[in-house]
N, C-alpha and C. Protein backbone atom coordinates (compact mmCIF):
# COMPACT_ATOMS: atom_id res chain seq x y z
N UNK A 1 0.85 -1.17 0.00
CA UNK A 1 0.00 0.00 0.00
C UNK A 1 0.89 1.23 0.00
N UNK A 2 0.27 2.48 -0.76
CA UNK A 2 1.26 3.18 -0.99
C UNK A 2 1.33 4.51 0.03
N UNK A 3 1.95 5.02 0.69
CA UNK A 3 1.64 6.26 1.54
C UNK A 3 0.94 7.14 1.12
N UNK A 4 0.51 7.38 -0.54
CA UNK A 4 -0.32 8.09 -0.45
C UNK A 4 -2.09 8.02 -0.13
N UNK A 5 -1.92 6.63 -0.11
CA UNK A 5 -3.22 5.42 -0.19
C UNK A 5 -3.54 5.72 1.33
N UNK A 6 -2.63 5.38 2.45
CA UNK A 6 -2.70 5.28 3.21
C UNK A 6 -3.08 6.65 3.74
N UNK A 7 -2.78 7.91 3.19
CA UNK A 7 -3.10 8.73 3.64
C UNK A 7 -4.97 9.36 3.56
N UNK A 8 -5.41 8.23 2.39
CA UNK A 8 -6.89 9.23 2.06
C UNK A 8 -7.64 8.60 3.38
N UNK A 9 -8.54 9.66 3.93
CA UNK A 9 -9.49 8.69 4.66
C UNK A 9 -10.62 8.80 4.26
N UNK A 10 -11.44 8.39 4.68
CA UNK A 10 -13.03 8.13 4.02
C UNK A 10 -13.35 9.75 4.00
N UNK A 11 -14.03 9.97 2.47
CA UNK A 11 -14.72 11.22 2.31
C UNK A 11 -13.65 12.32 1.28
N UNK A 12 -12.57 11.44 1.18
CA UNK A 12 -11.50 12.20 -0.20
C UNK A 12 -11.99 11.94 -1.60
N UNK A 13 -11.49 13.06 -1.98
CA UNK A 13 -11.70 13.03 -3.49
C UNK A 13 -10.56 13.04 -4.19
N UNK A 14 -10.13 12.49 -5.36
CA UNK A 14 -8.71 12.31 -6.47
C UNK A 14 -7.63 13.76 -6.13
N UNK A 15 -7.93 14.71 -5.80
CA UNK A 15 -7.60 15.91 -5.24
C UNK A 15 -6.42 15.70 -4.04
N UNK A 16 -7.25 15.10 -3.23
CA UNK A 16 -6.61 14.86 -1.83
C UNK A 16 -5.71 13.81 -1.55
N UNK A 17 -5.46 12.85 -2.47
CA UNK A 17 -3.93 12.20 -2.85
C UNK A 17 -3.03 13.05 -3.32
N UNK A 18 -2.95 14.58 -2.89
CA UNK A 18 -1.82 15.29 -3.60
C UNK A 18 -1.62 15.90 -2.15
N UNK A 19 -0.26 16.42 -1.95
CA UNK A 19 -0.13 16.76 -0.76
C UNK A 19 -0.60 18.22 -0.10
N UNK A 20 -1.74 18.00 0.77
CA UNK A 20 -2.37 19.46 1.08
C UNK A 20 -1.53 21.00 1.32
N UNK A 21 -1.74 21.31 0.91
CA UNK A 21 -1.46 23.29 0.65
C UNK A 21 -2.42 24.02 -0.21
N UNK A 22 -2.07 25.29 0.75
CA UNK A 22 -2.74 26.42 -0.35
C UNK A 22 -2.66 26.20 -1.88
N UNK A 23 -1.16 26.33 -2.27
CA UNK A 23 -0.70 26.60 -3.06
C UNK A 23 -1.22 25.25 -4.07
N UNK A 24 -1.26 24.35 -3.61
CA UNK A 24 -2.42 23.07 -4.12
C UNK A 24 -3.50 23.04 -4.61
N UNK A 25 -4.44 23.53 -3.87
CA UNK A 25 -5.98 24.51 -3.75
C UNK A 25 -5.72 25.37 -4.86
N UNK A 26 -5.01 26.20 -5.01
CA UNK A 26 -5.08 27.60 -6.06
C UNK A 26 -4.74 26.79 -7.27
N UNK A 27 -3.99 26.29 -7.38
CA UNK A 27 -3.47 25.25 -8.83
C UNK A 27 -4.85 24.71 -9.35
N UNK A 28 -5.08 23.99 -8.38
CA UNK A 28 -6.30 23.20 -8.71
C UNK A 28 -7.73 23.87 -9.47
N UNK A 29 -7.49 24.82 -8.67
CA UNK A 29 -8.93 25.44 -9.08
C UNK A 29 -8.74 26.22 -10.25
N UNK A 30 -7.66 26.62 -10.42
CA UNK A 30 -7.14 27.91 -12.18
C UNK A 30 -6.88 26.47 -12.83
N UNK A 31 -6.31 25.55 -12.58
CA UNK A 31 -6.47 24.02 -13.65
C UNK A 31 -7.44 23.90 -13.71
N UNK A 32 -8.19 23.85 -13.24
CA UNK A 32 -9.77 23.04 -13.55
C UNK A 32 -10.65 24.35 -14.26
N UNK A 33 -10.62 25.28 -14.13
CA UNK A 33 -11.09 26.70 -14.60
C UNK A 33 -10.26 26.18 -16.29
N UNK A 34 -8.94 26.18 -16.18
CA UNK A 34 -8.31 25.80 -17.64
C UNK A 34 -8.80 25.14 -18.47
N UNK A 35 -8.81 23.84 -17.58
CA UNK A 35 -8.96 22.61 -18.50
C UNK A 35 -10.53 23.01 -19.09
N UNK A 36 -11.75 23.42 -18.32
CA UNK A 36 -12.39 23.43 -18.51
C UNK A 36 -12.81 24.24 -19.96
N UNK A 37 -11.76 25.70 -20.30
CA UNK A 37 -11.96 26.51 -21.15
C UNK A 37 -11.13 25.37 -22.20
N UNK A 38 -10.59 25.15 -21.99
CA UNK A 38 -9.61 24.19 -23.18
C UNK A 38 -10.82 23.61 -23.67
N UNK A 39 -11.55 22.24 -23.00
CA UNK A 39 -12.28 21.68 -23.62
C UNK A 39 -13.52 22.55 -24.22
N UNK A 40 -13.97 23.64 -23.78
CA UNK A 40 -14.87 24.17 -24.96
C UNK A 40 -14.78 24.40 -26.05
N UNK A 41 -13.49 24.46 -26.35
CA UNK A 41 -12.79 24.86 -27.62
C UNK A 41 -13.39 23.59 -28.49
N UNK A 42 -13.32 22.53 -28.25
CA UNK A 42 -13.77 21.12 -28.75
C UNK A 42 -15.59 21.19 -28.83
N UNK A 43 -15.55 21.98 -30.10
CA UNK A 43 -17.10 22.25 -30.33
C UNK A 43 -17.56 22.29 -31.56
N UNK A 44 -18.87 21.19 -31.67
CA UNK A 44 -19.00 21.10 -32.96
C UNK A 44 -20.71 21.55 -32.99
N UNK A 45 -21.02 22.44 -34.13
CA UNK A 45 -22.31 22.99 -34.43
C UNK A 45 -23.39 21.87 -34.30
N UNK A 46 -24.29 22.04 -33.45
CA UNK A 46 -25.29 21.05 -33.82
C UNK A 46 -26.61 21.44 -34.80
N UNK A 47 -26.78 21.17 -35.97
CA UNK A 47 -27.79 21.60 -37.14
C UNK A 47 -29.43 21.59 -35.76
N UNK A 48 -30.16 22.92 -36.39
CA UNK A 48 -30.98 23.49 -35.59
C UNK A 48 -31.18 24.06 -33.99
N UNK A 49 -29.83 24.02 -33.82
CA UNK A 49 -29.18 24.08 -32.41
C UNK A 49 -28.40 25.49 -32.35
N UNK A 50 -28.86 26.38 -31.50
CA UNK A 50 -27.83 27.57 -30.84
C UNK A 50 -26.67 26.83 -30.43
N UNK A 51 -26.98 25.84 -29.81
CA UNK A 51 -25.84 25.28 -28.57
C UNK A 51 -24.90 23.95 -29.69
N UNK A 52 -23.77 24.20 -29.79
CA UNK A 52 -22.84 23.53 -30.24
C UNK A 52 -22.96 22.16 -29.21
N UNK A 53 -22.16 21.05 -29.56
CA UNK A 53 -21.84 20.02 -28.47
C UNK A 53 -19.97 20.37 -28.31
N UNK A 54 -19.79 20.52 -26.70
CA UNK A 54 -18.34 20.59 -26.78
C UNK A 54 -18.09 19.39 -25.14
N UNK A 55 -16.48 19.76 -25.44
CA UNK A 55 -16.06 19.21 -24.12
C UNK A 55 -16.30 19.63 -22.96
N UNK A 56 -16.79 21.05 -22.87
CA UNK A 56 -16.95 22.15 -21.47
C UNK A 56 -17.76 20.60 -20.37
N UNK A 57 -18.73 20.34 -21.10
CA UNK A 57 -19.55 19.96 -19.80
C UNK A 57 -18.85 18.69 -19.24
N UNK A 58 -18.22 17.94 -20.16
CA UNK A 58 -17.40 16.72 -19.96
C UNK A 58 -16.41 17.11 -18.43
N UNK A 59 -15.63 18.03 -19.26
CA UNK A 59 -14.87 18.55 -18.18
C UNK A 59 -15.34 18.90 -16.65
N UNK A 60 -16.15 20.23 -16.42
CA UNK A 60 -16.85 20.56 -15.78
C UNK A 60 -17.07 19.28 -14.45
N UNK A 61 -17.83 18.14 -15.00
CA UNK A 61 -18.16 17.41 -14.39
C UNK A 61 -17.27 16.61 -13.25
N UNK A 62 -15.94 16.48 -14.82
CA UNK A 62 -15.09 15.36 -14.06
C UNK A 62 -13.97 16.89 -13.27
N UNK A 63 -14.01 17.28 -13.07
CA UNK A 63 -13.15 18.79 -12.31
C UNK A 63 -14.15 18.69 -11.56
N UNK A 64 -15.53 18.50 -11.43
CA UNK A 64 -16.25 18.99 -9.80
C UNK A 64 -15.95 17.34 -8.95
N UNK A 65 -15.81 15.98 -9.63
CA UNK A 65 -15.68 15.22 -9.03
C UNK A 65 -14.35 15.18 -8.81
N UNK A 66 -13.06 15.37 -9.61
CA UNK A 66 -12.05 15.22 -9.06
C UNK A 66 -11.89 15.79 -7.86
N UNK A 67 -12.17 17.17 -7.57
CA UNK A 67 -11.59 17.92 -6.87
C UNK A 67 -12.74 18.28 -5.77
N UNK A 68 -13.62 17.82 -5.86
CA UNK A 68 -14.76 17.80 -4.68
C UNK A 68 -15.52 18.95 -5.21
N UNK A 69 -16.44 19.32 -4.08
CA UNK A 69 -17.42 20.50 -4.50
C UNK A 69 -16.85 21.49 -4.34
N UNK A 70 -16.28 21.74 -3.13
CA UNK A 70 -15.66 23.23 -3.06
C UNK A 70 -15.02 23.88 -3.68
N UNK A 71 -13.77 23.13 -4.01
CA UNK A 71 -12.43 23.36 -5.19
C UNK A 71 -13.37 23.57 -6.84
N UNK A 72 -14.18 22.44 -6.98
CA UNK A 72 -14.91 22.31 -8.06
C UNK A 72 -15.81 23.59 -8.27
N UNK A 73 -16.77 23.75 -7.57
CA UNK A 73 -17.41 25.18 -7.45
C UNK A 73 -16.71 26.38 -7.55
N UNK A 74 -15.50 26.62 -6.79
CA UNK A 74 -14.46 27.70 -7.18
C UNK A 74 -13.90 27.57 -8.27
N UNK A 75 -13.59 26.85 -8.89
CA UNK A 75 -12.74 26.55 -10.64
C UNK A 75 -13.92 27.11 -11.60
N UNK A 76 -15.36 26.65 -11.30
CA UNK A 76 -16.36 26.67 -12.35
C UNK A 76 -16.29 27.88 -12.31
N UNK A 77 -16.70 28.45 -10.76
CA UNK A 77 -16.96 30.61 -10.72
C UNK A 77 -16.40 30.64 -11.78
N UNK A 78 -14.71 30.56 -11.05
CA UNK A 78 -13.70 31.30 -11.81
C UNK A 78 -13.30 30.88 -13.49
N UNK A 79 -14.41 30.01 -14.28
CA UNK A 79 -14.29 29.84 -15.06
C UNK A 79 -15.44 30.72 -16.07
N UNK A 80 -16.55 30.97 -15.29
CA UNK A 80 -17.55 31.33 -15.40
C UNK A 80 -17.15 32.88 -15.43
N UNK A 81 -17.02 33.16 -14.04
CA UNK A 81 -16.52 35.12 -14.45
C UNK A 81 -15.66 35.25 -15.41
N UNK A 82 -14.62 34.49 -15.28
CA UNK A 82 -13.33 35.27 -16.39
C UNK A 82 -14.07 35.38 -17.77
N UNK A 83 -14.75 34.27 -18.14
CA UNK A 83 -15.26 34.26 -19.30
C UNK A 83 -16.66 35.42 -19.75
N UNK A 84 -17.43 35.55 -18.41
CA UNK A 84 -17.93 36.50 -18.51
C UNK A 84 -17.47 37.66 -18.41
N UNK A 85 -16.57 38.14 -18.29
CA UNK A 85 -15.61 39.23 -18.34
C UNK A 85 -14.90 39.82 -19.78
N UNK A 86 -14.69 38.63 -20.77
CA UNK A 86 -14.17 38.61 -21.49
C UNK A 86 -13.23 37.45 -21.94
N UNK A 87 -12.63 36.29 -21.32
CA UNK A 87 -11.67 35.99 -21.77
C UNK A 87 -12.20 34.77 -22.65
N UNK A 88 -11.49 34.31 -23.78
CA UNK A 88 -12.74 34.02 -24.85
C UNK A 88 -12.42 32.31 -24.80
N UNK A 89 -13.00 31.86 -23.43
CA UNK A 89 -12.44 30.59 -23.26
C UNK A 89 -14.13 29.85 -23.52
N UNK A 90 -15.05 30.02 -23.70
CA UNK A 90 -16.27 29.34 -23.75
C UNK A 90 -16.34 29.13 -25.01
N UNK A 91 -17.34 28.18 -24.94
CA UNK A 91 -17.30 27.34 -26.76
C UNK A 91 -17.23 27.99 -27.89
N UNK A 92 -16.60 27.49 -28.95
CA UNK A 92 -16.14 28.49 -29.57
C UNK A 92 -15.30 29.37 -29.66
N UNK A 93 -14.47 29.94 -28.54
CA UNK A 93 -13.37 31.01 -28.29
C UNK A 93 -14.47 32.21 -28.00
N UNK A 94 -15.81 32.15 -27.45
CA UNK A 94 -16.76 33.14 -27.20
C UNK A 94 -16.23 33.88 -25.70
N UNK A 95 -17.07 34.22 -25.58
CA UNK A 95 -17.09 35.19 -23.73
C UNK A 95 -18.58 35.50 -23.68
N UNK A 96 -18.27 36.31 -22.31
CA UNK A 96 -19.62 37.52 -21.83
C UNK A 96 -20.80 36.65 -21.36
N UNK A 97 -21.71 36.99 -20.66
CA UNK A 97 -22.87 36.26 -20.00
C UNK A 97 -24.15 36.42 -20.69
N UNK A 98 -24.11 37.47 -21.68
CA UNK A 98 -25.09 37.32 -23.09
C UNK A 98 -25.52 36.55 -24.03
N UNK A 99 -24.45 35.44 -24.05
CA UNK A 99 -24.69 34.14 -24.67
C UNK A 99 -25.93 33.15 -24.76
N UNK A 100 -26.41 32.91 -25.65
CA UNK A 100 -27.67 32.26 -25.48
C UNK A 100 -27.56 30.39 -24.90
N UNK A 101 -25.77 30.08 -24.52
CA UNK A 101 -25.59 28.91 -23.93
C UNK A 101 -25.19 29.41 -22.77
N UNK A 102 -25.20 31.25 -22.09
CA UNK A 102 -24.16 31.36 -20.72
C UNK A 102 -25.47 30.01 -19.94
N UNK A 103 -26.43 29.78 -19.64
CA UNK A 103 -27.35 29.27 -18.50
C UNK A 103 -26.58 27.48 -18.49
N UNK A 104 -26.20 27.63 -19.56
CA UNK A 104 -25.00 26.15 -19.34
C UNK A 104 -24.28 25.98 -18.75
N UNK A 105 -23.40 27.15 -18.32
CA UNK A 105 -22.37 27.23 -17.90
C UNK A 105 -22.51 27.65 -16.54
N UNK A 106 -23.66 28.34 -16.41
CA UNK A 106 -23.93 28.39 -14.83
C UNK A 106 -24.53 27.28 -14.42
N UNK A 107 -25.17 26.24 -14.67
CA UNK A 107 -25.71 24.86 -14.60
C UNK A 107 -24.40 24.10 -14.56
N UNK A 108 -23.09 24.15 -15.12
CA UNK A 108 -22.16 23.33 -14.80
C UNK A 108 -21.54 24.21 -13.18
N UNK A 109 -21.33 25.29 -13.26
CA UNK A 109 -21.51 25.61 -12.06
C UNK A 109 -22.01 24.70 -11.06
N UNK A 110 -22.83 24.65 -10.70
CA UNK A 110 -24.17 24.19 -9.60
C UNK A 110 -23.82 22.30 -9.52
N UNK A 111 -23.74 21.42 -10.87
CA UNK A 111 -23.41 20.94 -11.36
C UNK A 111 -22.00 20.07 -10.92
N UNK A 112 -21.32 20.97 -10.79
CA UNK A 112 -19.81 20.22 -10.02
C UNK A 112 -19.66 20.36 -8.84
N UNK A 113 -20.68 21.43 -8.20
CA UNK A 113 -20.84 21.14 -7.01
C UNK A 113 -21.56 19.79 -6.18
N UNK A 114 -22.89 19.51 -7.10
CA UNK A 114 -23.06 18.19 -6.58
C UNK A 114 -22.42 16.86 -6.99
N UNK A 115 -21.49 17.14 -8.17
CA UNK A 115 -20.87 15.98 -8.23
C UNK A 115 -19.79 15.45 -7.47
N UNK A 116 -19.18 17.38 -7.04
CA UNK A 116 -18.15 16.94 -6.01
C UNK A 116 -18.29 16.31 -4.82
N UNK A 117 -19.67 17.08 -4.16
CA UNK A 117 -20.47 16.44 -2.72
C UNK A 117 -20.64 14.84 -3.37
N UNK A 118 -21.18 14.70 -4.11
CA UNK A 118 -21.50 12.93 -4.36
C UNK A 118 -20.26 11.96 -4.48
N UNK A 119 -19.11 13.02 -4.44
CA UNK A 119 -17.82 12.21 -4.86
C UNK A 119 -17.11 12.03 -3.16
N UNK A 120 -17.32 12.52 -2.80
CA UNK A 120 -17.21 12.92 -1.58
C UNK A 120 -17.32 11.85 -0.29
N UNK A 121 -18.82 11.41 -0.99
CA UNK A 121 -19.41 9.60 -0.67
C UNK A 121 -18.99 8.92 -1.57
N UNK A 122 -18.24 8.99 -2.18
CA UNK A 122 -18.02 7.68 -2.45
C UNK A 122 -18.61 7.34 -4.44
N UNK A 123 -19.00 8.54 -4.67
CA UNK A 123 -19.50 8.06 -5.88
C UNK A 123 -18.29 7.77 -7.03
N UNK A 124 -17.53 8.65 -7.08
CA UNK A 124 -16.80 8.52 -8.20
C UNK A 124 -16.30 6.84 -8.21
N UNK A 125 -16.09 5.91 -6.84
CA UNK A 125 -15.48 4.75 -6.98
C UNK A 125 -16.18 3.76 -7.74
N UNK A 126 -16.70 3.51 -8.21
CA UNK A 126 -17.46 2.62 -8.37
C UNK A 126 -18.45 3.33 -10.26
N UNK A 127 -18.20 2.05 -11.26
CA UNK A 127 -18.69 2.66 -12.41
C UNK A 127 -20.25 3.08 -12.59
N UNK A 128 -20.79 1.78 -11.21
CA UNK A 128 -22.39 2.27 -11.62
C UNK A 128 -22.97 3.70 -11.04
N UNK A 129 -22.02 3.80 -9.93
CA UNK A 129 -22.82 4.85 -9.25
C UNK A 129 -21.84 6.28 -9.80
N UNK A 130 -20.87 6.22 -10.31
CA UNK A 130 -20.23 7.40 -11.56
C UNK A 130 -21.16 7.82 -12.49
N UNK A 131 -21.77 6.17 -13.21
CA UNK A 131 -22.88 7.21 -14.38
C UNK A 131 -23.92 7.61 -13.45
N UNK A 132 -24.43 7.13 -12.54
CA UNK A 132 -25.73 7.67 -11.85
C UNK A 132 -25.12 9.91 -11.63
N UNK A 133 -24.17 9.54 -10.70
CA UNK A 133 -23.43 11.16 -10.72
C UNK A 133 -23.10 11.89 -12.11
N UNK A 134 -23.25 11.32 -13.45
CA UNK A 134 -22.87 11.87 -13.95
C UNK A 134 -23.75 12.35 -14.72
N UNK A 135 -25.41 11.66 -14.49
CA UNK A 135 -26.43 11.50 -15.08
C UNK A 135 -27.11 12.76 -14.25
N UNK A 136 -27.07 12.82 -13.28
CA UNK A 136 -27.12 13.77 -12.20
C UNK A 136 -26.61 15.18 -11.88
N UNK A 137 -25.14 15.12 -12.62
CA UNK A 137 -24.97 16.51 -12.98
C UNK A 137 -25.46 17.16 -14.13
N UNK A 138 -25.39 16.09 -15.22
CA UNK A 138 -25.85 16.22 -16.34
C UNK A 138 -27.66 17.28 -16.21
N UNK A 139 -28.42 16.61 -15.37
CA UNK A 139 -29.46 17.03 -14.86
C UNK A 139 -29.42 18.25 -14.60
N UNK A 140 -28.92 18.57 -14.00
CA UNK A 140 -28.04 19.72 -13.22
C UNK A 140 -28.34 21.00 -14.16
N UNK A 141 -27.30 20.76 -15.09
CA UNK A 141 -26.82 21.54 -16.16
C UNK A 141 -27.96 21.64 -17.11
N UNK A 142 -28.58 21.12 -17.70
CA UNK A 142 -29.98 21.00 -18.55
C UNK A 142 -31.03 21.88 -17.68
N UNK A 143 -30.83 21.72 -16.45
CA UNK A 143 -31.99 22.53 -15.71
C UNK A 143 -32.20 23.88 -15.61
N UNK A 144 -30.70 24.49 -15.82
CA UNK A 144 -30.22 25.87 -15.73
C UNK A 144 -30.31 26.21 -17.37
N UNK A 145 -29.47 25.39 -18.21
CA UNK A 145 -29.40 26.05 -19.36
C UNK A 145 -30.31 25.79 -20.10
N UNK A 146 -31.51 25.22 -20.69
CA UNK A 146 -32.87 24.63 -21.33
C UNK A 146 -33.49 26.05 -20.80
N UNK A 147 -33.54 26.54 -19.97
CA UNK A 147 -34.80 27.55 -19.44
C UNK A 147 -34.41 28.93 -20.13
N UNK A 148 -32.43 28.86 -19.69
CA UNK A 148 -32.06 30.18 -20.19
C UNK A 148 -32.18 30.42 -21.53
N UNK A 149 -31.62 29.21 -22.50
CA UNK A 149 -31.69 29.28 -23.42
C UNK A 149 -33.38 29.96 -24.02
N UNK A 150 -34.34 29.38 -23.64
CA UNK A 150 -35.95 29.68 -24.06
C UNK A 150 -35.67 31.43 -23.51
N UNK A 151 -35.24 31.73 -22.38
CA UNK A 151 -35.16 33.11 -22.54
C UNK A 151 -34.50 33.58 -22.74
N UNK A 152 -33.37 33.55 -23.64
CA UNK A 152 -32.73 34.08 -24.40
C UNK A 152 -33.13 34.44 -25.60
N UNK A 153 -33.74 33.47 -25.84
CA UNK A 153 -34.18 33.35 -27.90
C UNK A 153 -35.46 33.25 -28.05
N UNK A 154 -36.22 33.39 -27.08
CA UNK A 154 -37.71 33.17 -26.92
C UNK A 154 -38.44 32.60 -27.39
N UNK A 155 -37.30 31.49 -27.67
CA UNK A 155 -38.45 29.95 -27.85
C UNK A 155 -39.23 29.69 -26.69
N UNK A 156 -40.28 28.81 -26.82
CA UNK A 156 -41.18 28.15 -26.19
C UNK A 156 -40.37 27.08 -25.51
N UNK A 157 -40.85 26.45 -24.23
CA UNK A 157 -39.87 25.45 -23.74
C UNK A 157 -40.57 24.16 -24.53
N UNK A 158 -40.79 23.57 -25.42
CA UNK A 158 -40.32 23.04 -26.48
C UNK A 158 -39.76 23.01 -27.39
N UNK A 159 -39.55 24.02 -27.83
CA UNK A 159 -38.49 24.11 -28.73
C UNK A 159 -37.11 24.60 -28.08
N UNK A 160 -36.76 24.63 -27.18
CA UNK A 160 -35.69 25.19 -25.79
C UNK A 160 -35.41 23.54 -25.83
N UNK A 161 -36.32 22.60 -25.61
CA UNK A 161 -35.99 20.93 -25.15
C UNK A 161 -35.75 20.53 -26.67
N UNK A 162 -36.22 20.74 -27.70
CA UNK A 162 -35.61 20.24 -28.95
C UNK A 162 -34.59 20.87 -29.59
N UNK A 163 -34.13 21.82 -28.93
CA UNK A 163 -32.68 22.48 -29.44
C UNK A 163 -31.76 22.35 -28.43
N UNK A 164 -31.82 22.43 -27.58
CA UNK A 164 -31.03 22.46 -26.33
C UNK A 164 -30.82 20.93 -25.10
N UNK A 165 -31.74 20.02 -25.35
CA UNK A 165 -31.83 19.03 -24.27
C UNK A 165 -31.11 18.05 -26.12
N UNK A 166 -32.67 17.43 -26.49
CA UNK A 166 -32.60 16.33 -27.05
C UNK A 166 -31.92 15.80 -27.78
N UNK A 167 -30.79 17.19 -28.76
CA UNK A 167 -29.59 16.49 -29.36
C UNK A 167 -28.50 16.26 -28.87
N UNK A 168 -28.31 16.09 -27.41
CA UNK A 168 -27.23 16.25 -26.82
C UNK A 168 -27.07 14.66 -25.75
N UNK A 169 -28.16 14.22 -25.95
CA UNK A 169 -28.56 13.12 -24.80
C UNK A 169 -27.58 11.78 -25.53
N UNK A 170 -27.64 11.73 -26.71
CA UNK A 170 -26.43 10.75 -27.46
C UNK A 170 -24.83 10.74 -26.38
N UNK A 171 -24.53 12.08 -26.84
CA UNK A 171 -23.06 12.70 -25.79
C UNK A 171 -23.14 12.66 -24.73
N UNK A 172 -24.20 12.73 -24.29
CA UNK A 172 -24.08 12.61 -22.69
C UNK A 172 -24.06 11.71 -22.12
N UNK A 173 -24.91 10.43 -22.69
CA UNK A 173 -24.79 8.54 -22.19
C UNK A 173 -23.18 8.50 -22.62
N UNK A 174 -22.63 9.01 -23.64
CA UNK A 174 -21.51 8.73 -23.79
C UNK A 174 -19.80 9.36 -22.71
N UNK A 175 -20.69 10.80 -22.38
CA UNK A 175 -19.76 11.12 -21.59
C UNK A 175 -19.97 9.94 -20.31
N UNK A 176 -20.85 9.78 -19.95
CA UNK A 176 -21.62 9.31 -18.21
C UNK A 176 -20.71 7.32 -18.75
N UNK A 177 -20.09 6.92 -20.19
CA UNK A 177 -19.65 5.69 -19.94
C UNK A 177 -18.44 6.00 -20.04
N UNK A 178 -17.89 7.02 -20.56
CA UNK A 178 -16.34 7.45 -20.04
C UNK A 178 -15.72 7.56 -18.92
N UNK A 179 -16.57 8.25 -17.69
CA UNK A 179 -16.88 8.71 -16.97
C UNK A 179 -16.39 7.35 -15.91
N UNK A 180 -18.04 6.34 -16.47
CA UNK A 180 -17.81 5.37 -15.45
C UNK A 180 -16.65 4.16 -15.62
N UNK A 181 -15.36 4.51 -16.57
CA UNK A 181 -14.40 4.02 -16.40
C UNK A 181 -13.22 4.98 -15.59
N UNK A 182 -13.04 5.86 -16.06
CA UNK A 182 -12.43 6.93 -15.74
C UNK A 182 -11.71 6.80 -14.63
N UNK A 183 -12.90 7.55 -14.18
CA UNK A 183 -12.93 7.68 -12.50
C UNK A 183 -12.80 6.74 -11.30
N UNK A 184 -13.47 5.41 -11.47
CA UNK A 184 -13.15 4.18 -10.51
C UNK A 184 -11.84 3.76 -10.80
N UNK A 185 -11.52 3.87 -12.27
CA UNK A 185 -9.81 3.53 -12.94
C UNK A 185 -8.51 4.45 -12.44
N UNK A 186 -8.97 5.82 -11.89
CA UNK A 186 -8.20 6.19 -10.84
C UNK A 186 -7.79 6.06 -10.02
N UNK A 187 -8.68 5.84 -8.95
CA UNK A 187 -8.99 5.64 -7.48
C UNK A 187 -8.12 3.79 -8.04
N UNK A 188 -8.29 2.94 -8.65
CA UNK A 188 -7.67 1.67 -8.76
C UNK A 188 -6.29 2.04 -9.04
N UNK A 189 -5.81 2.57 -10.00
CA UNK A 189 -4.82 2.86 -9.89
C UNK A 189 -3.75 3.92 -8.96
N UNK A 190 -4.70 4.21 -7.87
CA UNK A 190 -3.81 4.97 -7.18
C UNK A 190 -3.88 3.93 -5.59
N UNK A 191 -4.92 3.30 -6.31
CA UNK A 191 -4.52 1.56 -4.86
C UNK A 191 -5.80 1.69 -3.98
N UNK A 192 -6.65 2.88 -3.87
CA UNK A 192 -7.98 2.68 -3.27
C UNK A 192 -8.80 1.74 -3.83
N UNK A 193 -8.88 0.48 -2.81
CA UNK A 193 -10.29 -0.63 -3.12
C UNK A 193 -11.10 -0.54 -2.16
């Protein structure tokens, strides 16, 4: 068993096999803010769709479970303001909170917070209960951005669920089986059974 194994105790997240500091915490959270703008960049138009499909939410998810809720919730803010500020890290190389996908991005917000709390118990270990969390943030995120989107563009919330929910549900069973290798394939390889 490895000392770092030995060090997690019940209620760690992939985060907390690194050795605690500030200076840990701050990395973590401008990485996960990063990674997260990186993967929006990975965006492809969906035909009758405002909302592209990208990596943002992929990310998002697995950054609120790596790093728990707290760390996770602080990376998203700070992924969320900068970009609303200007820096042109949201899908597409976009910015600003005018966006007719920003309610996505505040839904991944909210989003990695409960995935981090669910990781917290124990979810990330294990593949079945990863897709359940991931199905769950996923939820999350659809709840916030489906509504904004309808008030943004003033669709009707059917046509908000046929532009914004229903072409995306393909990618998302697919993120939620990535997911449920991923993540238990960590925690195994870092010696937690």
């Amino acid at each position: 068993m490895s000392t770092a194994t030995a060090a997690v105790r019940p209620g760690a997240v992939l985060a907390d096999l690194l050795p605690a500091t500030r200076v840990r915490d701050v990395a973590l959270v401008v990485g996960g803010a990063v990674l997260t703008g990186l993967a929006a960049q990975l965006s492809v138009p969906v035909p009758g769709s405002p909302v592209p499909v990208t990596g943002q939410t992929f990310a998002a998810l697995l950054v609120g479970t790596a790093l728990g809720a707290r760390r996770g919730f602080l990376s998203l803010a700070l992924y969320a303001v900068a970009g609303a500020v200007g820096v042109p890290w949201f899908a597409g190389g976009g910015s600003g909170y005018g966006a007719v996908s920003f309610g996505y991005v505040v839904g991944m917000l909210l989003a990695s917070a409960l995935v981090g709390a669910l990781a917290r118990r124990g979810a990330d270990r294990s593949p079945l209960r990863m897709a359940g969390t991931m199905i769950l943030g996923e939820a999350v995120i659809y709840a916030v951005g489906v509504p904004y989107l309808a008030l943004a563009t003033g669709m009707s919330a059917g046509q908000a669920i046929a532009a914004g929910l229903t072409p995306f549900l393909i990618g998302d069973a697919l993120k939620a089986a990535l997911a449920m290798g991923a993540l238990p394939a960590a925690w195994k390889f870092a010696g937690d059974r």
